[in-house]
PDB file of N, CA and C in Angstrom:
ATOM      1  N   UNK A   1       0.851  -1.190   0.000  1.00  0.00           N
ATOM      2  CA  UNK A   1       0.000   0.000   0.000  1.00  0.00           C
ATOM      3  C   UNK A   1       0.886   1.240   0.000  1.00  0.00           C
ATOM      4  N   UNK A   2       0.364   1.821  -0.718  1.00  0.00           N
ATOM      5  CA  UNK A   2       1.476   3.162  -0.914  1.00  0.00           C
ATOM      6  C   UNK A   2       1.358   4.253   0.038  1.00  0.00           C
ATOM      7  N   UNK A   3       2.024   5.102   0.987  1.00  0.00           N
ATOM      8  CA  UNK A   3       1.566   6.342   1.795  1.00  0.00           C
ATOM      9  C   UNK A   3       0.733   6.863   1.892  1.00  0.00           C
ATOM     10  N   UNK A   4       0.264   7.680   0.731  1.00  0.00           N
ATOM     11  CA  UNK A   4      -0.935   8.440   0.105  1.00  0.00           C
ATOM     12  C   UNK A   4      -2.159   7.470   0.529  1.00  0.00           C
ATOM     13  N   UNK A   5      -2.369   6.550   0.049  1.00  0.00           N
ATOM     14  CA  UNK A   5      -3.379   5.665  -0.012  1.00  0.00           C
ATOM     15  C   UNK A   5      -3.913   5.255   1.243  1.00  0.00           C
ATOM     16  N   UNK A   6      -2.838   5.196   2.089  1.00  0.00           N
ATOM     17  CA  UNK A   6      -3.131   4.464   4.098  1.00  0.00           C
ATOM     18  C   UNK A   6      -3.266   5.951   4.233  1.00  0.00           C
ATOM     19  N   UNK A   7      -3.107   7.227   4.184  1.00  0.00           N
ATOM     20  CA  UNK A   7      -3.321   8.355   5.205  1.00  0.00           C
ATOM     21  C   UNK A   7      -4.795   8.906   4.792  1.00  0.00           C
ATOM     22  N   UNK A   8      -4.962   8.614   3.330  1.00  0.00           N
ATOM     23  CA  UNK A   8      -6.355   8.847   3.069  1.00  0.00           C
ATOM     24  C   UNK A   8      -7.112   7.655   3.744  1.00  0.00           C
ATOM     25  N   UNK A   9      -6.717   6.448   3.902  1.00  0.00           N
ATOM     26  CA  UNK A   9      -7.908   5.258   4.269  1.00  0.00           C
ATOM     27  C   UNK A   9      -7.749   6.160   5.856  1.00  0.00           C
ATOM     28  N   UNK A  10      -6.926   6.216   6.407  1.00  0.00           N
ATOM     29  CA  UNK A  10      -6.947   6.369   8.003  1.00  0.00           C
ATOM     30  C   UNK A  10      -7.784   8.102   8.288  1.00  0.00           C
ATOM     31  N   UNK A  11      -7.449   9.247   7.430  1.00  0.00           N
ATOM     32  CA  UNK A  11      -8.197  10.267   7.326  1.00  0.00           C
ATOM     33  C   UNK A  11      -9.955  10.082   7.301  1.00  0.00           C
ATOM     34  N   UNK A  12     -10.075   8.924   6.287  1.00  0.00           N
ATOM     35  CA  UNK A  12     -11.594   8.511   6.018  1.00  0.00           C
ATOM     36  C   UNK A  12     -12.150   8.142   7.269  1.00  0.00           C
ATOM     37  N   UNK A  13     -11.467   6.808   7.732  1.00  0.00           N
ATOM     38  CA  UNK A  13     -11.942   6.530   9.549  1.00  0.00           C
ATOM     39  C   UNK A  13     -12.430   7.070  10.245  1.00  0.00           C
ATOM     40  N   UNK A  14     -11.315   7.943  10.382  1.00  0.00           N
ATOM     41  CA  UNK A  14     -11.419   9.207  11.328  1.00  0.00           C
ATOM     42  C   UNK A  14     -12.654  10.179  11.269  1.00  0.00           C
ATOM     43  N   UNK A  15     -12.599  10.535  10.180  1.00  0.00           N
ATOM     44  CA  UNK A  15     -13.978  11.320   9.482  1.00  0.00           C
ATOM     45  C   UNK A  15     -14.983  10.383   9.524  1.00  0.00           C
ATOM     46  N   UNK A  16     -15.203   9.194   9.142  1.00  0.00           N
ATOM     47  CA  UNK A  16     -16.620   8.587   9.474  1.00  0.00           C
ATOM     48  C   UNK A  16     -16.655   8.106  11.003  1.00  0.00           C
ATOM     49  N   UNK A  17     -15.742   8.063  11.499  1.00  0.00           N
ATOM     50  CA  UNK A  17     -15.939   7.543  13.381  1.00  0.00           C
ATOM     51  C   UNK A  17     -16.311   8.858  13.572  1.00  0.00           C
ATOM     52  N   UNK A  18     -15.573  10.158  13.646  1.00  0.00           N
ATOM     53  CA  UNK A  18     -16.589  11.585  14.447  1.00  0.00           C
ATOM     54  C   UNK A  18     -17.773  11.653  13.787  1.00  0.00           C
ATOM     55  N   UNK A  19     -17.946  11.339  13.015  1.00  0.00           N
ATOM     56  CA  UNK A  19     -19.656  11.708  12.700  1.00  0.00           C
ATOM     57  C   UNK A  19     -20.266  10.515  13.039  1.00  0.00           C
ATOM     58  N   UNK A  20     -19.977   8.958  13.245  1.00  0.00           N
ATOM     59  CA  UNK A  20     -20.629   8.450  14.160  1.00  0.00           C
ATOM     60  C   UNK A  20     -20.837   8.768  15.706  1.00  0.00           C
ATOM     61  N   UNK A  21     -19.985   9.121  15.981  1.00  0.00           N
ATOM     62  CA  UNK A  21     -19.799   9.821  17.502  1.00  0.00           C
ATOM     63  C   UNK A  21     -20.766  11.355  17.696  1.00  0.00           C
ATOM     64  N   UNK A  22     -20.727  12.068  17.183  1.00  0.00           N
ATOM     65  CA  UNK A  22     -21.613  12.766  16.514  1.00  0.00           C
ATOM     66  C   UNK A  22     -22.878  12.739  16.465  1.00  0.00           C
ATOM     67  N   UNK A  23     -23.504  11.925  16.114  1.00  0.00           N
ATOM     68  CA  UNK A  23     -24.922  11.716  15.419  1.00  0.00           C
ATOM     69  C   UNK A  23     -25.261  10.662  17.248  1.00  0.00           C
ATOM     70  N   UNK A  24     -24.608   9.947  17.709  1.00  0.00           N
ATOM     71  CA  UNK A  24     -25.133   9.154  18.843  1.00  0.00           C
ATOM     72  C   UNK A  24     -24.852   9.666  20.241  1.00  0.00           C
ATOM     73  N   UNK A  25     -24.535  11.117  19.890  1.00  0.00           N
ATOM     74  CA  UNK A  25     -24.638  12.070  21.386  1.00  0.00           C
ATOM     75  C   UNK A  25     -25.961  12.570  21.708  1.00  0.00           C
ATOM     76  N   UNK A  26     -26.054  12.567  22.840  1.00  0.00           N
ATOM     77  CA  UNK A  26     -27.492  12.627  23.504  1.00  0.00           C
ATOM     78  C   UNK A  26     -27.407  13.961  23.927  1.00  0.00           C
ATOM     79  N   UNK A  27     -28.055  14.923  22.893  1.00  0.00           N
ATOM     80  CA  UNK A  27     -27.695  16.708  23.226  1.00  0.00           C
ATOM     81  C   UNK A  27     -28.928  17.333  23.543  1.00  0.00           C
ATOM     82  N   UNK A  28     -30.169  16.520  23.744  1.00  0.00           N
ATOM     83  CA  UNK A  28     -31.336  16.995  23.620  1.00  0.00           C
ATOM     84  C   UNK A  28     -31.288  17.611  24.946  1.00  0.00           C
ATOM     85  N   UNK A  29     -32.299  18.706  25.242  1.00  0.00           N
ATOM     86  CA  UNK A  29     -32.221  19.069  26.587  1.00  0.00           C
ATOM     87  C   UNK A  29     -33.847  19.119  26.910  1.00  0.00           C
ATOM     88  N   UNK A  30     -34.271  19.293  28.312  1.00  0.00           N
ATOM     89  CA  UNK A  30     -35.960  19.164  28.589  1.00  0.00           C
ATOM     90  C   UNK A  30     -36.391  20.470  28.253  1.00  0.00           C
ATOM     91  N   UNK A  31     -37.716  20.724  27.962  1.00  0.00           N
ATOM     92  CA  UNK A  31     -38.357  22.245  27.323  1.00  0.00           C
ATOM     93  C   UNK A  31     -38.329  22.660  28.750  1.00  0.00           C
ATOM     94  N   UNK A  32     -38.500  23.922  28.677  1.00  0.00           N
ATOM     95  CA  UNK A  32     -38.642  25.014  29.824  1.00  0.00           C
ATOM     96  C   UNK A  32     -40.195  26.020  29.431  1.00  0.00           C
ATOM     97  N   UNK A  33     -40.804  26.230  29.960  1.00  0.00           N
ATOM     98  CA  UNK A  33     -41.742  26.884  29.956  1.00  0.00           C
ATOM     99  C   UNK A  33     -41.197  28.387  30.556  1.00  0.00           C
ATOM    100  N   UNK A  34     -41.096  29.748  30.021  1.00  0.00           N
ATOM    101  CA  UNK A  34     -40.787  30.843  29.993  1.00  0.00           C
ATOM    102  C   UNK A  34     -42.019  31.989  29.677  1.00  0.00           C
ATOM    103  N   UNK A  35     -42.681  32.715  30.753  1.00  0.00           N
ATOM    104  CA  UNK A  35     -43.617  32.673  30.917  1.00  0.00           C
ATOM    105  C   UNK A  35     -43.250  34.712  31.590  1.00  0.00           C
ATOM    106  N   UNK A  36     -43.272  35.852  30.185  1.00  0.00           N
ATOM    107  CA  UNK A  36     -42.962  37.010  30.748  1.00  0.00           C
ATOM    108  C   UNK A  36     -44.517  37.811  30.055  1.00  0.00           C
ATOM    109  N   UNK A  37     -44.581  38.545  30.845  1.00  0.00           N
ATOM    110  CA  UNK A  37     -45.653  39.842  30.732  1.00  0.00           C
ATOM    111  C   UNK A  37     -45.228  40.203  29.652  1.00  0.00           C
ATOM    112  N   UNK A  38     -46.329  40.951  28.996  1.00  0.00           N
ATOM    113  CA  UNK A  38     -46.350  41.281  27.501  1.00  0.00           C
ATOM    114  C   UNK A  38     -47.283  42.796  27.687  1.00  0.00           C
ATOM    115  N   UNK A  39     -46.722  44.054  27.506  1.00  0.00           N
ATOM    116  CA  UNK A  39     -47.548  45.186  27.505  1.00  0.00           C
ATOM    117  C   UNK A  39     -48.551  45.386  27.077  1.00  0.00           C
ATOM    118  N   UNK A  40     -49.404  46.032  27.408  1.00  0.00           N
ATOM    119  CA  UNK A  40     -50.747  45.967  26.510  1.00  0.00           C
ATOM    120  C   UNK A  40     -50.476  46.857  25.248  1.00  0.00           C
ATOM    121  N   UNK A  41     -49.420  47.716  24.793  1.00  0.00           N
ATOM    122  CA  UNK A  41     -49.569  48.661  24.012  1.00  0.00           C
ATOM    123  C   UNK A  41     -48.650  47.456  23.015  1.00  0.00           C
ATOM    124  N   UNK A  42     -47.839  46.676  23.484  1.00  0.00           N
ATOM    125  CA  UNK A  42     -47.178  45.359  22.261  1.00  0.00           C
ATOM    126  C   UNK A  42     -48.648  45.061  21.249  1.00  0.00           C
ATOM    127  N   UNK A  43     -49.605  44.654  22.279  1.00  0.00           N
ATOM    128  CA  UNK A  43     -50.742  43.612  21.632  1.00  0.00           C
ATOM    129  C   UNK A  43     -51.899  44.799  20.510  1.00  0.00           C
ATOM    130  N   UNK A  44     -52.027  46.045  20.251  1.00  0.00           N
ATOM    131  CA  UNK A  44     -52.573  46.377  19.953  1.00  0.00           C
ATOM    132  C   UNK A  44     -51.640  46.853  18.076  1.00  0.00           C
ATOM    133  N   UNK A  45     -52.026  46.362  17.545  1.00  0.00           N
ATOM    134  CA  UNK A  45     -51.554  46.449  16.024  1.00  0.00           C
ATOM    135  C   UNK A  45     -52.129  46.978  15.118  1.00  0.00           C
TER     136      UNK A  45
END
């Protein structure tokens, strides 16, 4: 196998293992309910 050829196969790895790693992180977070007063002069349009 020639140089070129193993640093691209091992570059590829690399690049498809972080985006498996990636895609199976658990980033979701719980909703929050945010709940502010709104002027009465906002609501009139």
């Amino acid at each position: 196998m020639s140089r070129s050829l193993l640093l691209l196969l091992i570059l590829l790895v690399v690049i498809v293992g972080g985006m498996i790693y990636l895609a199976g992180r658990n980033t979701e977070r719980p909703q929050t309910t945010v709940e502010k007063a709104v002027p009465l002069e906002n609501l009139q349009n």
